[in-house]
PDB file of N, CA and C in Angstrom:
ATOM      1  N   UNK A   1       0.848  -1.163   0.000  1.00  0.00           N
ATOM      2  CA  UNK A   1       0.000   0.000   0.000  1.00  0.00           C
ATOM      3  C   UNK A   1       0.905   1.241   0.000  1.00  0.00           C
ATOM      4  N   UNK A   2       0.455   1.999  -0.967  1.00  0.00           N
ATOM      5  CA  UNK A   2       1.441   3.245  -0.657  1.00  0.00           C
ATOM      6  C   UNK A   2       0.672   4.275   0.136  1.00  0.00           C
ATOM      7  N   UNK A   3       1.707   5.324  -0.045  1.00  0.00           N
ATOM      8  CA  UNK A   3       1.606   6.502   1.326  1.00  0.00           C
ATOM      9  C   UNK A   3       0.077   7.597   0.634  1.00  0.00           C
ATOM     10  N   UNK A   4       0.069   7.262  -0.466  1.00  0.00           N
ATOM     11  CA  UNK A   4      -1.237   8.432  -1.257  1.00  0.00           C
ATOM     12  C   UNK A   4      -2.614   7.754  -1.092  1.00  0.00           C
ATOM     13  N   UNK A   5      -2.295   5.860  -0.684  1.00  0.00           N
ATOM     14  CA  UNK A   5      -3.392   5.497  -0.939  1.00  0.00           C
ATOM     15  C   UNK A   5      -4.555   5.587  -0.258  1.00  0.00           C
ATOM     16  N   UNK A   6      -5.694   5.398  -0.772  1.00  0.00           N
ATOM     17  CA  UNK A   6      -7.072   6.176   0.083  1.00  0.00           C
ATOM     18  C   UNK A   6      -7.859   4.849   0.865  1.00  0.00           C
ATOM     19  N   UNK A   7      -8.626   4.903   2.232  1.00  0.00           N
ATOM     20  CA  UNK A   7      -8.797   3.568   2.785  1.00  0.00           C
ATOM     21  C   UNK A   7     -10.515   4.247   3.217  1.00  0.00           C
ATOM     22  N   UNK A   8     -11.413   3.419   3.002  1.00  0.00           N
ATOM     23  CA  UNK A   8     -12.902   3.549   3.109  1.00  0.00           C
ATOM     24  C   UNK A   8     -13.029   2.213   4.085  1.00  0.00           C
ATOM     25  N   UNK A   9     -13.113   2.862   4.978  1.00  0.00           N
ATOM     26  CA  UNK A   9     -13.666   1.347   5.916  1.00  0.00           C
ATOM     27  C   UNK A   9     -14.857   1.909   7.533  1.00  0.00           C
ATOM     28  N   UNK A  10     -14.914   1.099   7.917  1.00  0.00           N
ATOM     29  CA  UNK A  10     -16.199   1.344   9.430  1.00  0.00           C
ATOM     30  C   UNK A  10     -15.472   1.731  10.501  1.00  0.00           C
ATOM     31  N   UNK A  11     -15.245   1.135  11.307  1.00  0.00           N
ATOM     32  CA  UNK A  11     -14.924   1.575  12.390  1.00  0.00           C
ATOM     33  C   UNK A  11     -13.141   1.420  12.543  1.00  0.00           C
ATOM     34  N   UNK A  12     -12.321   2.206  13.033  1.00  0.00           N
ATOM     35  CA  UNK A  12     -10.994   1.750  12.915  1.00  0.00           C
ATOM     36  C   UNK A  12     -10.591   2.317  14.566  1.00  0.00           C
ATOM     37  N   UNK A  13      -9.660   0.971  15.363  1.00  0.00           N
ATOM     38  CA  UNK A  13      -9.491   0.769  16.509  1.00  0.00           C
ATOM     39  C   UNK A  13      -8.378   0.910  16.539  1.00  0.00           C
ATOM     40  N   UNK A  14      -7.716   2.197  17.107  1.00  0.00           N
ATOM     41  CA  UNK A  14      -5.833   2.165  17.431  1.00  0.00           C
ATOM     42  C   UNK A  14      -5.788   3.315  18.406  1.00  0.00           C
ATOM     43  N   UNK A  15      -4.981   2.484  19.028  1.00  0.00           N
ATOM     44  CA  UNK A  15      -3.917   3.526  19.888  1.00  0.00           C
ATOM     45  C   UNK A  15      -3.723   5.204  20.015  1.00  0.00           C
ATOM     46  N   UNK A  16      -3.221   4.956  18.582  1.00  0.00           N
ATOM     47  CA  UNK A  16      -3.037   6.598  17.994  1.00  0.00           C
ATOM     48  C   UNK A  16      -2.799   6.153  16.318  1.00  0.00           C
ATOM     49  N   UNK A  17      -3.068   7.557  16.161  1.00  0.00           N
ATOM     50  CA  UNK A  17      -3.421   7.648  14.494  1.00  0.00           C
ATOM     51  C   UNK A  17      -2.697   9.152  14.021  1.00  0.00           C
ATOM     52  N   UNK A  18      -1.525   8.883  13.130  1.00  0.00           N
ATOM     53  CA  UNK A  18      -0.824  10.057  13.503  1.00  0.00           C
ATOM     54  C   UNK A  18      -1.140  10.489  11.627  1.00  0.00           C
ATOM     55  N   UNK A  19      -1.148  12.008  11.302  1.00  0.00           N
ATOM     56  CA  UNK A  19      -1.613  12.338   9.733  1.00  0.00           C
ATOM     57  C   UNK A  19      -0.102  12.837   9.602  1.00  0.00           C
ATOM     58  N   UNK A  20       0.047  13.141   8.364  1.00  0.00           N
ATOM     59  CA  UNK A  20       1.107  14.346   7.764  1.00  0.00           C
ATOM     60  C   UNK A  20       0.874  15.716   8.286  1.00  0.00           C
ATOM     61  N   UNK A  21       1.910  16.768   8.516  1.00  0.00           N
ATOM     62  CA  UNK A  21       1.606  18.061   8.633  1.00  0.00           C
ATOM     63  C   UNK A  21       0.529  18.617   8.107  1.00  0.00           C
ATOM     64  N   UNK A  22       0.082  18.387   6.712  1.00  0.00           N
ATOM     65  CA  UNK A  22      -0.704  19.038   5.815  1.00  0.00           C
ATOM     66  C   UNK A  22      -2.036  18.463   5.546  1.00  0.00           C
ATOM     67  N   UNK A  23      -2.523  17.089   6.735  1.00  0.00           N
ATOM     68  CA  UNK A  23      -3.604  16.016   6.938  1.00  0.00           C
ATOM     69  C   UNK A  23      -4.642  16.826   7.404  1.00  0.00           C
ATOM     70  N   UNK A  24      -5.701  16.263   6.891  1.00  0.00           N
ATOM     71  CA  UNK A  24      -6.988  16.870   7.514  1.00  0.00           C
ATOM     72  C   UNK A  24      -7.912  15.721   7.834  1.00  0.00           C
ATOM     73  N   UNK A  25      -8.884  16.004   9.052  1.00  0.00           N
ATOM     74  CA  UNK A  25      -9.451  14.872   9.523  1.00  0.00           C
ATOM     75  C   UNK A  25     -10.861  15.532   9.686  1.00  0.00           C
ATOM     76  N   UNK A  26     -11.853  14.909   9.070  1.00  0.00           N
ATOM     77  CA  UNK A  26     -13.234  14.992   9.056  1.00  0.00           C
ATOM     78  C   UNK A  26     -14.456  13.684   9.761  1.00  0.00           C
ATOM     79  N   UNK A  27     -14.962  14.231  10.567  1.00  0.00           N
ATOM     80  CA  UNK A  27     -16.163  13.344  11.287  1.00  0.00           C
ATOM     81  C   UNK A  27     -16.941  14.373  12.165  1.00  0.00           C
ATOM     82  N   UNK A  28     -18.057  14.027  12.106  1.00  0.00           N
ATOM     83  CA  UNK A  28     -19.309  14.157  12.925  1.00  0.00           C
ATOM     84  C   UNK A  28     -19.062  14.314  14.420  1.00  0.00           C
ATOM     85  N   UNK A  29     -18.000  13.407  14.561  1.00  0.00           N
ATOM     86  CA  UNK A  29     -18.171  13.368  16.451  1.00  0.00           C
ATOM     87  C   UNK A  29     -16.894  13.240  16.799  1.00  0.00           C
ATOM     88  N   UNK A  30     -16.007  13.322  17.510  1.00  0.00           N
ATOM     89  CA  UNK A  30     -14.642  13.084  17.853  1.00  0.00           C
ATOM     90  C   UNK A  30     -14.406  13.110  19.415  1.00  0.00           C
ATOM     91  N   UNK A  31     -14.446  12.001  19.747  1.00  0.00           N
ATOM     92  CA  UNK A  31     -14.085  11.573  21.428  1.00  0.00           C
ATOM     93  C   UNK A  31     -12.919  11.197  21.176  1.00  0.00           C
ATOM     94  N   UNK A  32     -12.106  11.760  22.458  1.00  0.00           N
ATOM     95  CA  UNK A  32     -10.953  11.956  23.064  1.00  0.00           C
ATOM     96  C   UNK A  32     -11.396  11.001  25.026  1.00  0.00           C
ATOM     97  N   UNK A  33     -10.501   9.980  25.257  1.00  0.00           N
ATOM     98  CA  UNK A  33     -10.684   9.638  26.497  1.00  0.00           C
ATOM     99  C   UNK A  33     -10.311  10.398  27.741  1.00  0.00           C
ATOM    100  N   UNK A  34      -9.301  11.074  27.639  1.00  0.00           N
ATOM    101  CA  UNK A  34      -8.329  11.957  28.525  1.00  0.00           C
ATOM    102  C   UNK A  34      -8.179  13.175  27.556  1.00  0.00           C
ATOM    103  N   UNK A  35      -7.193  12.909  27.104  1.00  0.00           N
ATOM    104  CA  UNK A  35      -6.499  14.288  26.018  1.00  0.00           C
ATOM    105  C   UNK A  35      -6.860  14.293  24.801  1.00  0.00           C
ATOM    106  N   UNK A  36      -7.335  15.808  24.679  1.00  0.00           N
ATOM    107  CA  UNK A  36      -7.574  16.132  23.200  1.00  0.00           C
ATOM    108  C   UNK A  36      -7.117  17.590  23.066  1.00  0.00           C
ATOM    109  N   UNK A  37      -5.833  17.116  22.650  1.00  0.00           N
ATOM    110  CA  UNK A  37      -4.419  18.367  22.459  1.00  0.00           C
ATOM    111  C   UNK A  37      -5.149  19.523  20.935  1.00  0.00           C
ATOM    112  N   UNK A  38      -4.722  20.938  20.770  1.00  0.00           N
ATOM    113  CA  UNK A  38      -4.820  21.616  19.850  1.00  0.00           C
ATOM    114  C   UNK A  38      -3.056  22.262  20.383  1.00  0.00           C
ATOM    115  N   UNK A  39      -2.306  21.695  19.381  1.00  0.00           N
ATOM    116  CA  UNK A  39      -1.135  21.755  19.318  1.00  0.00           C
ATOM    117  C   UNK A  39      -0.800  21.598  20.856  1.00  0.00           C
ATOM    118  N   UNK A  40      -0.200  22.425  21.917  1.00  0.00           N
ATOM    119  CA  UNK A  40       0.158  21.685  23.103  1.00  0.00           C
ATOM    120  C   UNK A  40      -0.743  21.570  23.716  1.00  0.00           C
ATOM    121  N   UNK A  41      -2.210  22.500  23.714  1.00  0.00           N
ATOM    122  CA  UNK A  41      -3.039  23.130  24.691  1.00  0.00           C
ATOM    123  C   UNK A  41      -3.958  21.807  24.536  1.00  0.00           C
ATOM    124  N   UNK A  42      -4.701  21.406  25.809  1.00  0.00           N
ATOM    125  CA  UNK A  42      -5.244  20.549  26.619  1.00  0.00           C
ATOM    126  C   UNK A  42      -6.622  20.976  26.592  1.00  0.00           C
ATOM    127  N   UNK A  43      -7.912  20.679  25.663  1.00  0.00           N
ATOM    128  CA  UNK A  43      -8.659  21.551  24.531  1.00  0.00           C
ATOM    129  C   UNK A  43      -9.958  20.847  26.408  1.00  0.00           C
ATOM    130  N   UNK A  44      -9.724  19.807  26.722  1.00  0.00           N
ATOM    131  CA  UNK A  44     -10.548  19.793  27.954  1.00  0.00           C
ATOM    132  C   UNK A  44      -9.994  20.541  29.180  1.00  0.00           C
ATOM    133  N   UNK A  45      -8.856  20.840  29.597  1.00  0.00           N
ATOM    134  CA  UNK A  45      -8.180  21.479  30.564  1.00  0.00           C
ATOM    135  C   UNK A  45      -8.731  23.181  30.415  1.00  0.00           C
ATOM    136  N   UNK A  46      -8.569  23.499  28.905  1.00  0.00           N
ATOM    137  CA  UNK A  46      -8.742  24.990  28.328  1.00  0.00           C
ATOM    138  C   UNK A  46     -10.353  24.945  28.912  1.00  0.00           C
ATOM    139  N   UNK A  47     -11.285  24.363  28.704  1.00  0.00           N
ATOM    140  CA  UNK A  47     -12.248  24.516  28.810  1.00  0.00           C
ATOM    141  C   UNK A  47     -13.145  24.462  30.119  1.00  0.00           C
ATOM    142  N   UNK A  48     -12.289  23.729  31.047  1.00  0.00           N
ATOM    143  CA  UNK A  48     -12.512  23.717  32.715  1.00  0.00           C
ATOM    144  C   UNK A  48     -12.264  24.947  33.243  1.00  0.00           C
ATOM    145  N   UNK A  49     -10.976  25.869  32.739  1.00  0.00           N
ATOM    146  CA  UNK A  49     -10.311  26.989  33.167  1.00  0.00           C
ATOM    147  C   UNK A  49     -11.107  27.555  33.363  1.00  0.00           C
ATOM    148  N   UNK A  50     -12.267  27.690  31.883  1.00  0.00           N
ATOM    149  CA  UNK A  50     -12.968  29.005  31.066  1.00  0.00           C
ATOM    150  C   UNK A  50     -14.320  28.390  31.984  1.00  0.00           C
ATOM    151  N   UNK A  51     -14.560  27.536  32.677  1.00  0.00           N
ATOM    152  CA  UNK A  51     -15.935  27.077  33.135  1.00  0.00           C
ATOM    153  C   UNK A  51     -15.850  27.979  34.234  1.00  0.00           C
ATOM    154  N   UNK A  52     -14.678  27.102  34.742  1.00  0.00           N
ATOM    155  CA  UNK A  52     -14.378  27.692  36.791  1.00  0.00           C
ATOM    156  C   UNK A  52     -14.408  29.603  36.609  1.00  0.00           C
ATOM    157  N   UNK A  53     -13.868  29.856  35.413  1.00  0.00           N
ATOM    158  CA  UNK A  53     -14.282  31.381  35.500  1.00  0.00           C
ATOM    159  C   UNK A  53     -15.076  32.609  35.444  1.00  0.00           C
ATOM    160  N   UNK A  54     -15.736  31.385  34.391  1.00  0.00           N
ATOM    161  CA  UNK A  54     -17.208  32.130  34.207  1.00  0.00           C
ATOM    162  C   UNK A  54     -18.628  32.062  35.400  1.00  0.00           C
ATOM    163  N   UNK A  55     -17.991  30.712  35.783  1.00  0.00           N
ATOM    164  CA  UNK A  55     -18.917  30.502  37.246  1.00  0.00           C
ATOM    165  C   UNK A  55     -18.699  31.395  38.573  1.00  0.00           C
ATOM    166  N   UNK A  56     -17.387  31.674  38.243  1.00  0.00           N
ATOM    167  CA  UNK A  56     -16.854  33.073  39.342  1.00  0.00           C
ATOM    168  C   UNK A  56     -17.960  34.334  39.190  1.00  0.00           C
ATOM    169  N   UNK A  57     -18.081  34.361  38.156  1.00  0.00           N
ATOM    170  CA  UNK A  57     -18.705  35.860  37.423  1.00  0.00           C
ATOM    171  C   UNK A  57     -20.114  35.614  38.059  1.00  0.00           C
ATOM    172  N   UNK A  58     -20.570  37.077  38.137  1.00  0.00           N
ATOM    173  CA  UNK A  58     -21.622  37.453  38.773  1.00  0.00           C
ATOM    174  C   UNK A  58     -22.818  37.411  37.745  1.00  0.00           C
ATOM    175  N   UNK A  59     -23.765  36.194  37.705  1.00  0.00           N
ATOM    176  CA  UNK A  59     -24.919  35.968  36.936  1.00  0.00           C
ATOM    177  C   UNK A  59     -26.025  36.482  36.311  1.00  0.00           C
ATOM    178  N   UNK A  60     -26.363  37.355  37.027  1.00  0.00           N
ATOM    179  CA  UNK A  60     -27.422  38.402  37.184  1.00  0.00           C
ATOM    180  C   UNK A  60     -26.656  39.800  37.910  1.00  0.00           C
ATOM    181  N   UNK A  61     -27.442  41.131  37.280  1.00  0.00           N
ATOM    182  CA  UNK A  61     -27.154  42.106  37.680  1.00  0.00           C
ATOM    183  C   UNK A  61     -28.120  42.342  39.455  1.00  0.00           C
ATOM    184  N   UNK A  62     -27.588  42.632  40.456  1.00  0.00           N
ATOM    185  CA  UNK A  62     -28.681  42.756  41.442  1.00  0.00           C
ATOM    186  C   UNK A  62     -28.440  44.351  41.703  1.00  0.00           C
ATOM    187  N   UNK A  63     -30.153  45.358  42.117  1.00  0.00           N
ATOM    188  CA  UNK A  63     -29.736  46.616  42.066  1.00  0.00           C
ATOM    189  C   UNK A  63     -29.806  46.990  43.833  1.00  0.00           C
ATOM    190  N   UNK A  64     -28.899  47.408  44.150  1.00  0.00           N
ATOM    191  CA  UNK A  64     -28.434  48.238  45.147  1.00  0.00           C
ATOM    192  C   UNK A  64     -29.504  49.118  45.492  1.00  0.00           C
ATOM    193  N   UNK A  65     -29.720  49.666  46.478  1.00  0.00           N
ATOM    194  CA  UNK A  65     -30.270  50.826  46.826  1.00  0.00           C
ATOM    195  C   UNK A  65     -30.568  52.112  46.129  1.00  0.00           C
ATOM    196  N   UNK A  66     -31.574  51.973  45.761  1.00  0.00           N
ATOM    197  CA  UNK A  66     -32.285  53.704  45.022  1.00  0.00           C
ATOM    198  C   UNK A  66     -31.917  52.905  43.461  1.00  0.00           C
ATOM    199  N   UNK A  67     -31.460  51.490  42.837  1.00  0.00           N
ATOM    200  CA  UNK A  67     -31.367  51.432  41.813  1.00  0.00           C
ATOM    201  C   UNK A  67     -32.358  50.671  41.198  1.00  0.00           C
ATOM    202  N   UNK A  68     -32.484  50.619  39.937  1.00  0.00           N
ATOM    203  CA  UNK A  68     -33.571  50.119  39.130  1.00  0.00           C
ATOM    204  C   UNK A  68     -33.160  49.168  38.033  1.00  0.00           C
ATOM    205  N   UNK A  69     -33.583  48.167  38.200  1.00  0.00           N
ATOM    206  CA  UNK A  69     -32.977  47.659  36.769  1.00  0.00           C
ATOM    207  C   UNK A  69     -34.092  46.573  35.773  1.00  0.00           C
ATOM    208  N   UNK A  70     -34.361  47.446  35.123  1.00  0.00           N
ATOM    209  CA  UNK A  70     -35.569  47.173  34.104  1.00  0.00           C
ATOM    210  C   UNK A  70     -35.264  46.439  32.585  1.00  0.00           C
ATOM    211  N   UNK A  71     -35.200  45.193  32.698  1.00  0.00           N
ATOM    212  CA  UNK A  71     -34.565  44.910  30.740  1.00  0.00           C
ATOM    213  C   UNK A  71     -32.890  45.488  31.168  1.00  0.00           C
ATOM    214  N   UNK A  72     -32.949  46.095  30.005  1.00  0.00           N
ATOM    215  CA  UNK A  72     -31.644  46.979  29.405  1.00  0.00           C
ATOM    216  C   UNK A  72     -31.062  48.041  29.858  1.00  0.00           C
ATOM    217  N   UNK A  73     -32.185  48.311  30.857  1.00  0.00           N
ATOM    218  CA  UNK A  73     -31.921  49.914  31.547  1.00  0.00           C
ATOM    219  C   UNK A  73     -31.715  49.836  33.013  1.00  0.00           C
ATOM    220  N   UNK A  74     -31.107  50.586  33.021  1.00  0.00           N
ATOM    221  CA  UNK A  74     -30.235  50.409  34.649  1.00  0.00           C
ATOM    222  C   UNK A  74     -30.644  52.052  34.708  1.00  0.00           C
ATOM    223  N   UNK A  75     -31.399  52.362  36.029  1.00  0.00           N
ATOM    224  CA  UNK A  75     -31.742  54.088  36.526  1.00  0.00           C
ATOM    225  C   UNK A  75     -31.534  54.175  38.122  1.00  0.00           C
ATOM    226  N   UNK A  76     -31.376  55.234  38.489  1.00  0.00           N
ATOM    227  CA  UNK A  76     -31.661  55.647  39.803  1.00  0.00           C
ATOM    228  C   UNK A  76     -32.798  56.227  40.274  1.00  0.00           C
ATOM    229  N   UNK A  77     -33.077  56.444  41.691  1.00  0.00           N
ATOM    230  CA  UNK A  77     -34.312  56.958  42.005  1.00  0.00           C
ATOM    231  C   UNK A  77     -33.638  57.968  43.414  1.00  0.00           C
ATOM    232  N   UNK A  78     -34.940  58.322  43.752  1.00  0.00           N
ATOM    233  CA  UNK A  78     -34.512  59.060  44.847  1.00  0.00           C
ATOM    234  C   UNK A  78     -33.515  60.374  44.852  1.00  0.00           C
ATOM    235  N   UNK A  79     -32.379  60.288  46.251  1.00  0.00           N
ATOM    236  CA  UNK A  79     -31.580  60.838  46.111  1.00  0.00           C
ATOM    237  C   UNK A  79     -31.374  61.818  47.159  1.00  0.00           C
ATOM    238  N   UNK A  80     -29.989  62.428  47.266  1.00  0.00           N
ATOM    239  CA  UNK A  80     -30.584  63.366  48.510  1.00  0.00           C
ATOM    240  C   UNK A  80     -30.363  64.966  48.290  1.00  0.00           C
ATOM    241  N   UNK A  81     -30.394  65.243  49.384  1.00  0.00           N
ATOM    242  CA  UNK A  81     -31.167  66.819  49.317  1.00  0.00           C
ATOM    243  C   UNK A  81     -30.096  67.594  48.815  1.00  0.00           C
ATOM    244  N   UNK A  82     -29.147  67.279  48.027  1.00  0.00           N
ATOM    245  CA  UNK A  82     -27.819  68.088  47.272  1.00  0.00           C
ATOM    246  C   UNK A  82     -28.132  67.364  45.829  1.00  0.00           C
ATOM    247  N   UNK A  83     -29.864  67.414  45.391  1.00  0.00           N
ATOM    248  CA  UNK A  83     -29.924  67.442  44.378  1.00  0.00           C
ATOM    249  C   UNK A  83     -29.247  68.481  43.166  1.00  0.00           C
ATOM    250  N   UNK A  84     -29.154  67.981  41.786  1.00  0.00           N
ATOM    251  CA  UNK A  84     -29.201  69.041  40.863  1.00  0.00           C
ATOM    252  C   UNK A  84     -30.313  69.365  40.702  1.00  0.00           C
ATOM    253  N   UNK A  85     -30.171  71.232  40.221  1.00  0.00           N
ATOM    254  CA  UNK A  85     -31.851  71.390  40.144  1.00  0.00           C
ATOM    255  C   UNK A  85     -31.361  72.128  38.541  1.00  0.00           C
ATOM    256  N   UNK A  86     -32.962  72.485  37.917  1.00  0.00           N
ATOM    257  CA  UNK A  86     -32.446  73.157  36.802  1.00  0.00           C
ATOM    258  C   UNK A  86     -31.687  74.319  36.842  1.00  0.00           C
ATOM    259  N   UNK A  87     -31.514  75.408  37.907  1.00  0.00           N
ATOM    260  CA  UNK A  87     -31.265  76.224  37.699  1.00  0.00           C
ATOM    261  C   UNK A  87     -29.392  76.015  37.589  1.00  0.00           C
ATOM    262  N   UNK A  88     -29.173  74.951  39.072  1.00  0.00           N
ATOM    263  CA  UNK A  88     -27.595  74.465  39.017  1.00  0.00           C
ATOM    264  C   UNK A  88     -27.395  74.124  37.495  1.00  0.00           C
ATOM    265  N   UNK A  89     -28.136  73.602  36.720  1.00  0.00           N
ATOM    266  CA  UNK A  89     -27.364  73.509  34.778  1.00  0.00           C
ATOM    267  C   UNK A  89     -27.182  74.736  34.247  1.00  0.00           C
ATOM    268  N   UNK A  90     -28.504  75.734  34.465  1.00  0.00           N
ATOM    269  CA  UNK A  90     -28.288  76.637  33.916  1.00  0.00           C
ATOM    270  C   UNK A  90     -27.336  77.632  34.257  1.00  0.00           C
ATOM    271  N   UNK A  91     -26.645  77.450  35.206  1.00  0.00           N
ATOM    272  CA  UNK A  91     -25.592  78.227  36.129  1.00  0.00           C
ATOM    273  C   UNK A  91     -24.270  77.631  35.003  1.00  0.00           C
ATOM    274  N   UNK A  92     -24.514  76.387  35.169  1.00  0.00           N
ATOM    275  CA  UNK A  92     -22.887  75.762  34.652  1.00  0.00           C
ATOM    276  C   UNK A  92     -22.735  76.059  32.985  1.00  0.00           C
ATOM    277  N   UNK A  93     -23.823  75.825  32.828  1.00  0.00           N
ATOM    278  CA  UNK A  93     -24.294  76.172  30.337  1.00  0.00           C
ATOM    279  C   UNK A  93     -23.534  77.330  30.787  1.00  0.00           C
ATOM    280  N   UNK A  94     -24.080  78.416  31.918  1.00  0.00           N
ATOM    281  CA  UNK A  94     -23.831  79.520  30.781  1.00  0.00           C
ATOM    282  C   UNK A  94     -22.524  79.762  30.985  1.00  0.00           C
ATOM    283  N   UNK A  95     -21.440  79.022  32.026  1.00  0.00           N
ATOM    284  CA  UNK A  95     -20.241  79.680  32.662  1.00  0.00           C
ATOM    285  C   UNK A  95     -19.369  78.830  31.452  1.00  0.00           C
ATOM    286  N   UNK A  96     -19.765  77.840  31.050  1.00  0.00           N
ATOM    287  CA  UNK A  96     -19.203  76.559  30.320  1.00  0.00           C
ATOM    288  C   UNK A  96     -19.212  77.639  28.602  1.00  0.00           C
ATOM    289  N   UNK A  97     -20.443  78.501  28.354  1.00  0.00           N
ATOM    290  CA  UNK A  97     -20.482  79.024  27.062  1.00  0.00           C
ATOM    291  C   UNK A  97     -19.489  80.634  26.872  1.00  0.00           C
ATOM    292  N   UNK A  98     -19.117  80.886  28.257  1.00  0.00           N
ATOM    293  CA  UNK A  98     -18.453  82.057  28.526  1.00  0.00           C
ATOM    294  C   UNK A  98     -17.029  82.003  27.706  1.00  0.00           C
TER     295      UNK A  98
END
Protein backbone atom coordinates (compact mmCIF):
# COMPACT_ATOMS: atom_id res chain seq x y z
CA UNK A 1 0.00 0.00 0.00
CA UNK A 2 1.44 3.24 -0.66
CA UNK A 3 1.61 6.50 1.33
CA UNK A 4 -1.24 8.43 -1.26
CA UNK A 5 -3.39 5.50 -0.94
CA UNK A 6 -7.07 6.18 0.08
CA UNK A 7 -8.80 3.57 2.79
CA UNK A 8 -12.90 3.55 3.11
CA UNK A 9 -13.67 1.35 5.92
CA UNK A 10 -16.20 1.34 9.43
CA UNK A 11 -14.92 1.58 12.39
CA UNK A 12 -10.99 1.75 12.91
CA UNK A 13 -9.49 0.77 16.51
CA UNK A 14 -5.83 2.16 17.43
CA UNK A 15 -3.92 3.53 19.89
CA UNK A 16 -3.04 6.60 17.99
CA UNK A 17 -3.42 7.65 14.49
CA UNK A 18 -0.82 10.06 13.50
CA UNK A 19 -1.61 12.34 9.73
CA UNK A 20 1.11 14.35 7.76
CA UNK A 21 1.61 18.06 8.63
CA UNK A 22 -0.70 19.04 5.81
CA UNK A 23 -3.60 16.02 6.94
CA UNK A 24 -6.99 16.87 7.51
CA UNK A 25 -9.45 14.87 9.52
CA UNK A 26 -13.23 14.99 9.06
CA UNK A 27 -16.16 13.34 11.29
CA UNK A 28 -19.31 14.16 12.92
CA UNK A 29 -18.17 13.37 16.45
CA UNK A 30 -14.64 13.08 17.85
CA UNK A 31 -14.09 11.57 21.43
CA UNK A 32 -10.95 11.96 23.06
CA UNK A 33 -10.68 9.64 26.50
CA UNK A 34 -8.33 11.96 28.53
CA UNK A 35 -6.50 14.29 26.02
CA UNK A 36 -7.57 16.13 23.20
CA UNK A 37 -4.42 18.37 22.46
CA UNK A 38 -4.82 21.62 19.85
CA UNK A 39 -1.13 21.76 19.32
CA UNK A 40 0.16 21.69 23.10
CA UNK A 41 -3.04 23.13 24.69
CA UNK A 42 -5.24 20.55 26.62
CA UNK A 43 -8.66 21.55 24.53
CA UNK A 44 -10.55 19.79 27.95
CA UNK A 45 -8.18 21.48 30.56
CA UNK A 46 -8.74 24.99 28.33
CA UNK A 47 -12.25 24.52 28.81
CA UNK A 48 -12.51 23.72 32.72
CA UNK A 49 -10.31 26.99 33.17
CA UNK A 50 -12.97 29.01 31.07
CA UNK A 51 -15.93 27.08 33.13
CA UNK A 52 -14.38 27.69 36.79
CA UNK A 53 -14.28 31.38 35.50
CA UNK A 54 -17.21 32.13 34.21
CA UNK A 55 -18.92 30.50 37.25
CA UNK A 56 -16.85 33.07 39.34
CA UNK A 57 -18.71 35.86 37.42
CA UNK A 58 -21.62 37.45 38.77
CA UNK A 59 -24.92 35.97 36.94
CA UNK A 60 -27.42 38.40 37.18
CA UNK A 61 -27.15 42.11 37.68
CA UNK A 62 -28.68 42.76 41.44
CA UNK A 63 -29.74 46.62 42.07
CA UNK A 64 -28.43 48.24 45.15
CA UNK A 65 -30.27 50.83 46.83
CA UNK A 66 -32.29 53.70 45.02
CA UNK A 67 -31.37 51.43 41.81
CA UNK A 68 -33.57 50.12 39.13
CA UNK A 69 -32.98 47.66 36.77
CA UNK A 70 -35.57 47.17 34.10
CA UNK A 71 -34.56 44.91 30.74
CA UNK A 72 -31.64 46.98 29.41
CA UNK A 73 -31.92 49.91 31.55
CA UNK A 74 -30.23 50.41 34.65
CA UNK A 75 -31.74 54.09 36.53
CA UNK A 76 -31.66 55.65 39.80
CA UNK A 77 -34.31 56.96 42.01
CA UNK A 78 -34.51 59.06 44.85
CA UNK A 79 -31.58 60.84 46.11
CA UNK A 80 -30.58 63.37 48.51
CA UNK A 81 -31.17 66.82 49.32
CA UNK A 82 -27.82 68.09 47.27
CA UNK A 83 -29.92 67.44 44.38
CA UNK A 84 -29.20 69.04 40.86
CA UNK A 85 -31.85 71.39 40.14
CA UNK A 86 -32.45 73.16 36.80
CA UNK A 87 -31.27 76.22 37.70
CA UNK A 88 -27.59 74.46 39.02
CA UNK A 89 -27.36 73.51 34.78
CA UNK A 90 -28.29 76.64 33.92
CA UNK A 91 -25.59 78.23 36.13
CA UNK A 92 -22.89 75.76 34.65
CA UNK A 93 -24.29 76.17 30.34
CA UNK A 94 -23.83 79.52 30.78
CA UNK A 95 -20.24 79.68 32.66
CA UNK A 96 -19.20 76.56 30.32
CA UNK A 97 -20.48 79.02 27.06
CA UNK A 98 -18.45 82.06 28.53
Amino acid sequence: MASTTNITTGTISCGNITGRDTATFSAQTVKAGTNLLYGTTNVGTKIATIETSLNGKQSTLVAGDNININENTISSTGGSSSDITQEDLVVVISLVLL
